[in-house]
C-alpha atoms as a PDB file:
ATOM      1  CA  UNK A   1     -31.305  -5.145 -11.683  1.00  0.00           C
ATOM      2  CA  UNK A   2     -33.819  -3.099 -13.553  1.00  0.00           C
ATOM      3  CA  UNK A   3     -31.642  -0.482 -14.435  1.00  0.00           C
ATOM      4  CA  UNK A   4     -28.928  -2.108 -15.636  1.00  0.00           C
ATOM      5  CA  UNK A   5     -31.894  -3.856 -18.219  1.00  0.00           C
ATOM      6  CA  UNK A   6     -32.754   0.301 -18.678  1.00  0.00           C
ATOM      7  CA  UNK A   7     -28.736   0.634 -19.768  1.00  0.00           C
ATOM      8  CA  UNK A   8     -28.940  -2.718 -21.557  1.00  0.00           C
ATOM      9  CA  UNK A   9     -31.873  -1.445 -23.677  1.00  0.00           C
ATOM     10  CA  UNK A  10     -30.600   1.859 -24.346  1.00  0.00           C
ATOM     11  CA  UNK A  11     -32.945   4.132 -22.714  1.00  0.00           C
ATOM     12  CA  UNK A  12     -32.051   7.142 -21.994  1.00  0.00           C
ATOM     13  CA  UNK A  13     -31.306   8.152 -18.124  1.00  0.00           C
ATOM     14  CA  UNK A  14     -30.669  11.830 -16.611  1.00  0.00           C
ATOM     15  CA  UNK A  15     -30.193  12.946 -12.985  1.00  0.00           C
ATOM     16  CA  UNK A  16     -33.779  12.347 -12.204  1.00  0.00           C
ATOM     17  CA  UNK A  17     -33.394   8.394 -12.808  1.00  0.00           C
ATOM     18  CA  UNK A  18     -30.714   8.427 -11.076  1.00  0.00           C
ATOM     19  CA  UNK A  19     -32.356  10.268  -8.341  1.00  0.00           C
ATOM     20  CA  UNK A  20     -35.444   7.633  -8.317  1.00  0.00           C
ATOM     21  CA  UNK A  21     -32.960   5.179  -8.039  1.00  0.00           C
ATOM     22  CA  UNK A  22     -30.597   6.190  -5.279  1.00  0.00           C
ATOM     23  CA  UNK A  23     -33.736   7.456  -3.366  1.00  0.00           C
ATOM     24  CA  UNK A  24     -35.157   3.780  -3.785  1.00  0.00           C
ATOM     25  CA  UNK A  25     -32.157   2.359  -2.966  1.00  0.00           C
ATOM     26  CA  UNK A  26     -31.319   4.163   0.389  1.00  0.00           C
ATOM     27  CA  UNK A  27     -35.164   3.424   1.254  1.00  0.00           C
ATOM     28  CA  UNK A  28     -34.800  -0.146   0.889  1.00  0.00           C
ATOM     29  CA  UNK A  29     -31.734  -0.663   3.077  1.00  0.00           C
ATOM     30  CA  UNK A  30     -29.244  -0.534   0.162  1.00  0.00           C
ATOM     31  CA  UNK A  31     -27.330   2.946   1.071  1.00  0.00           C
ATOM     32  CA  UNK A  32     -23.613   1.063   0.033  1.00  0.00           C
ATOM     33  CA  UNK A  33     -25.483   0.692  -3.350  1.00  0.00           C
ATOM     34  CA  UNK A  34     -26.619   3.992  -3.156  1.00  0.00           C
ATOM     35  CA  UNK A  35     -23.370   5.741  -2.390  1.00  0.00           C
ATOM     36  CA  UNK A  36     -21.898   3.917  -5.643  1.00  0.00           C
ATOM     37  CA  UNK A  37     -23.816   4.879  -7.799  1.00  0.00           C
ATOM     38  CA  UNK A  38     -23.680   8.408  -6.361  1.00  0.00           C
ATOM     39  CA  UNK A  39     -19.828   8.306  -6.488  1.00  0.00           C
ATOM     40  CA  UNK A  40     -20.205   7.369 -10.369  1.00  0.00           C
ATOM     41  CA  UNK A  41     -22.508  10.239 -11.308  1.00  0.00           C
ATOM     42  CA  UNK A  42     -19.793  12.334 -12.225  1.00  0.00           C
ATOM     43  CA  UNK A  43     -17.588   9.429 -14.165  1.00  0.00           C
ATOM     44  CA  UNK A  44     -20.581   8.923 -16.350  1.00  0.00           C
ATOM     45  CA  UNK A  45     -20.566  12.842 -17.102  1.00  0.00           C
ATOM     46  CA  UNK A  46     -23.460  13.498 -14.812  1.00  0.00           C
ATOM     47  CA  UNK A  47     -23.838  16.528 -11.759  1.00  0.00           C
ATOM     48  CA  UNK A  48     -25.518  15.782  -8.915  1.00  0.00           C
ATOM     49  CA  UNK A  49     -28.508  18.618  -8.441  1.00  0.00           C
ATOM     50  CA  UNK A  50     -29.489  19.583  -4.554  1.00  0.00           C
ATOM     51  CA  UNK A  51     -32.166  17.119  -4.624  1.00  0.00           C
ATOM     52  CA  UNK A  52     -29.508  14.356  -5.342  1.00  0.00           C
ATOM     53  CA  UNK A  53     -27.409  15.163  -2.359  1.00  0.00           C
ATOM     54  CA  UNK A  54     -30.115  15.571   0.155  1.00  0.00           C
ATOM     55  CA  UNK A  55     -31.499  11.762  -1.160  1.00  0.00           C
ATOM     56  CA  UNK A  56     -27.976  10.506  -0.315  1.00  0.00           C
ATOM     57  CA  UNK A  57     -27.727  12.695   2.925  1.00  0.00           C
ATOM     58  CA  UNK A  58     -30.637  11.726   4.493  1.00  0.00           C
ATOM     59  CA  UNK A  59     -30.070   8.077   3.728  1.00  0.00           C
ATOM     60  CA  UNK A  60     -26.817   8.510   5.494  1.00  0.00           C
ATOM     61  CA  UNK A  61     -28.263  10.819   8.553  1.00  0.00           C
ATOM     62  CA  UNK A  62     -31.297   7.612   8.635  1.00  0.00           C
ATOM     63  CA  UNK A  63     -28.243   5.439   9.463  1.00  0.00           C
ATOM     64  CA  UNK A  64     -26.404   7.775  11.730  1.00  0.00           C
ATOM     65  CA  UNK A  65     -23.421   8.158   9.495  1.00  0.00           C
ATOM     66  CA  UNK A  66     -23.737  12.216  10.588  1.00  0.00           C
ATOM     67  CA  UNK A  67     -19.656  12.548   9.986  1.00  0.00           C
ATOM     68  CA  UNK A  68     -20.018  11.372   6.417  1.00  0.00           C
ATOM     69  CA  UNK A  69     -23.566  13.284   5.965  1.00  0.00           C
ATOM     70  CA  UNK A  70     -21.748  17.026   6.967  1.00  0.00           C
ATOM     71  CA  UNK A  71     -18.596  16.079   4.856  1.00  0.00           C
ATOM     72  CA  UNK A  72     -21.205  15.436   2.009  1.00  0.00           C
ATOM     73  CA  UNK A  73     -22.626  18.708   3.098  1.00  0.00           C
ATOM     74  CA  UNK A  74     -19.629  20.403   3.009  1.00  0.00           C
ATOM     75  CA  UNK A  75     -18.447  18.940  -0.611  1.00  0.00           C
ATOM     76  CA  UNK A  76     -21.951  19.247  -2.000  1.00  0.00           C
ATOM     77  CA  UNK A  77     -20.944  23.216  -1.302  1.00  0.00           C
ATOM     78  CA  UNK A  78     -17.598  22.885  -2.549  1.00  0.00           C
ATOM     79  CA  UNK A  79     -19.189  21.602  -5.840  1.00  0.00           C
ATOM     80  CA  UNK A  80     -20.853  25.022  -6.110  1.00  0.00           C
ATOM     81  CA  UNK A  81     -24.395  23.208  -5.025  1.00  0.00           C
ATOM     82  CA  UNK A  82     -25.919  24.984  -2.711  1.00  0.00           C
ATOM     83  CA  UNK A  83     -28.093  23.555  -0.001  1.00  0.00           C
ATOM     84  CA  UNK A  84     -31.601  24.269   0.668  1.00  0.00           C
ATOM     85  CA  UNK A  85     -33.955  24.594   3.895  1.00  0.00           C
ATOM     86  CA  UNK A  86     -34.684  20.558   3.375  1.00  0.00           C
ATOM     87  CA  UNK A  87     -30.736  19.647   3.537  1.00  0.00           C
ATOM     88  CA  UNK A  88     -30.715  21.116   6.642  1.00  0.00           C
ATOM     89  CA  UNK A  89     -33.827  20.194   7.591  1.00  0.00           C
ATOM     90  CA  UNK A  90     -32.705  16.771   7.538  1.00  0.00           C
ATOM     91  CA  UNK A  91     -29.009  16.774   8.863  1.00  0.00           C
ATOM     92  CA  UNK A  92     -30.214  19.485  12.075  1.00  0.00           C
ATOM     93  CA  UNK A  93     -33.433  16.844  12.661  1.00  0.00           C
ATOM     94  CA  UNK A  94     -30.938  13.613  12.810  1.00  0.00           C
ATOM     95  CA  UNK A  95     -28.524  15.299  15.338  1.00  0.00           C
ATOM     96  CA  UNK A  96     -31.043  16.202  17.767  1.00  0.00           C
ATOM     97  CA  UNK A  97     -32.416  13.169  17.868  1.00  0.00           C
ATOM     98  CA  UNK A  98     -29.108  11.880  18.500  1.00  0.00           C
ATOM     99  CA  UNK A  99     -28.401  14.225  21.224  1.00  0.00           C
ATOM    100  CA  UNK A 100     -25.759  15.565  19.011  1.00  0.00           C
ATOM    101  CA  UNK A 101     -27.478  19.415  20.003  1.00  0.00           C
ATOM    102  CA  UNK A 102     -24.002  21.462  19.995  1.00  0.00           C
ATOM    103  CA  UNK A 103     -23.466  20.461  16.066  1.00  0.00           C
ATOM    104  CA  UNK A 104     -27.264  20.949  15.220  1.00  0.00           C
ATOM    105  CA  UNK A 105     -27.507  24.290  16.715  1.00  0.00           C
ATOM    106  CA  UNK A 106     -23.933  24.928  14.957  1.00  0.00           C
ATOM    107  CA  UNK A 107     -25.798  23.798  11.507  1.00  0.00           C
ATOM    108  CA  UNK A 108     -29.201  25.790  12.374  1.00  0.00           C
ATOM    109  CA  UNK A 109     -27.060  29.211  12.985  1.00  0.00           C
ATOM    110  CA  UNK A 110     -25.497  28.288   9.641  1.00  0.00           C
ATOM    111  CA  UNK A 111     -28.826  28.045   8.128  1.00  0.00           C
ATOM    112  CA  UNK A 112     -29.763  31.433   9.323  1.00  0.00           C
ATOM    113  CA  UNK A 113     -26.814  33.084   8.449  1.00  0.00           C
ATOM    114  CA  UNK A 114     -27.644  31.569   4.767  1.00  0.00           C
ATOM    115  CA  UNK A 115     -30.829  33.243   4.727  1.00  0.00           C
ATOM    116  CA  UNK A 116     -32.461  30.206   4.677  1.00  0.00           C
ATOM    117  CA  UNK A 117     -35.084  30.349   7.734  1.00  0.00           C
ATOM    118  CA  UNK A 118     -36.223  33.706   9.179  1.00  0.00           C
END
């Protein structure tokens, strides 16, 4: 894989690399690759920003994992990162189009009450 060559070769990586590459990965169908390499951020010393967990929340909400998608919501807060408009964006689009409207309009009051949408 290329960016094990990139490790290999000793150039330098930061969150964004990693966020090219777990967005890639989740794009192309890979999103058990993805979640690894989002699980190791923080062994390798690195902190997943908010554009990092909506990459890896979307992929999951793209393959209707919404259970694992809101407990990545909710941990992604626990982890002091706040969510933005586009994290819910994306989790509140994937439930209604899964007729899952009770949890979406649960996550859309939510958003509100964050200040988040006017």
């Amino acid at each position: 894989m290329l960016f094990n060559q990139m490790i290999e070769c000793a150039i330098d990586t930061d969150i964004f690399t990693y966020n090219i590459l777990i967005d890639g990965l989740c794009k192309g169908g890979r999103l058990i690759d993805a979640k690894e390499i989002f699980q190791d951020l923080s062994v390798k010393g690195y902190r997943p920003n908010v554009r990092t967990y909506n990459i890896i929340i979307n992929g999951l909400c793209k393959e209707g994992l919404f259970e694992e998608a809101l407990a990545l919501l909710s941990k992604m807060e626990g982890n002091g990162c706040l969510p933005d408009a586009v994290t819910f964006e994306t989790v509140i689009r994937a439930l209604f189009e899964k007729d899952e409207n009770d949890m979406a309009e649960k996550l859309l009051r939510k958003m509100v009450a964050g200040g988040l949408l006017n």
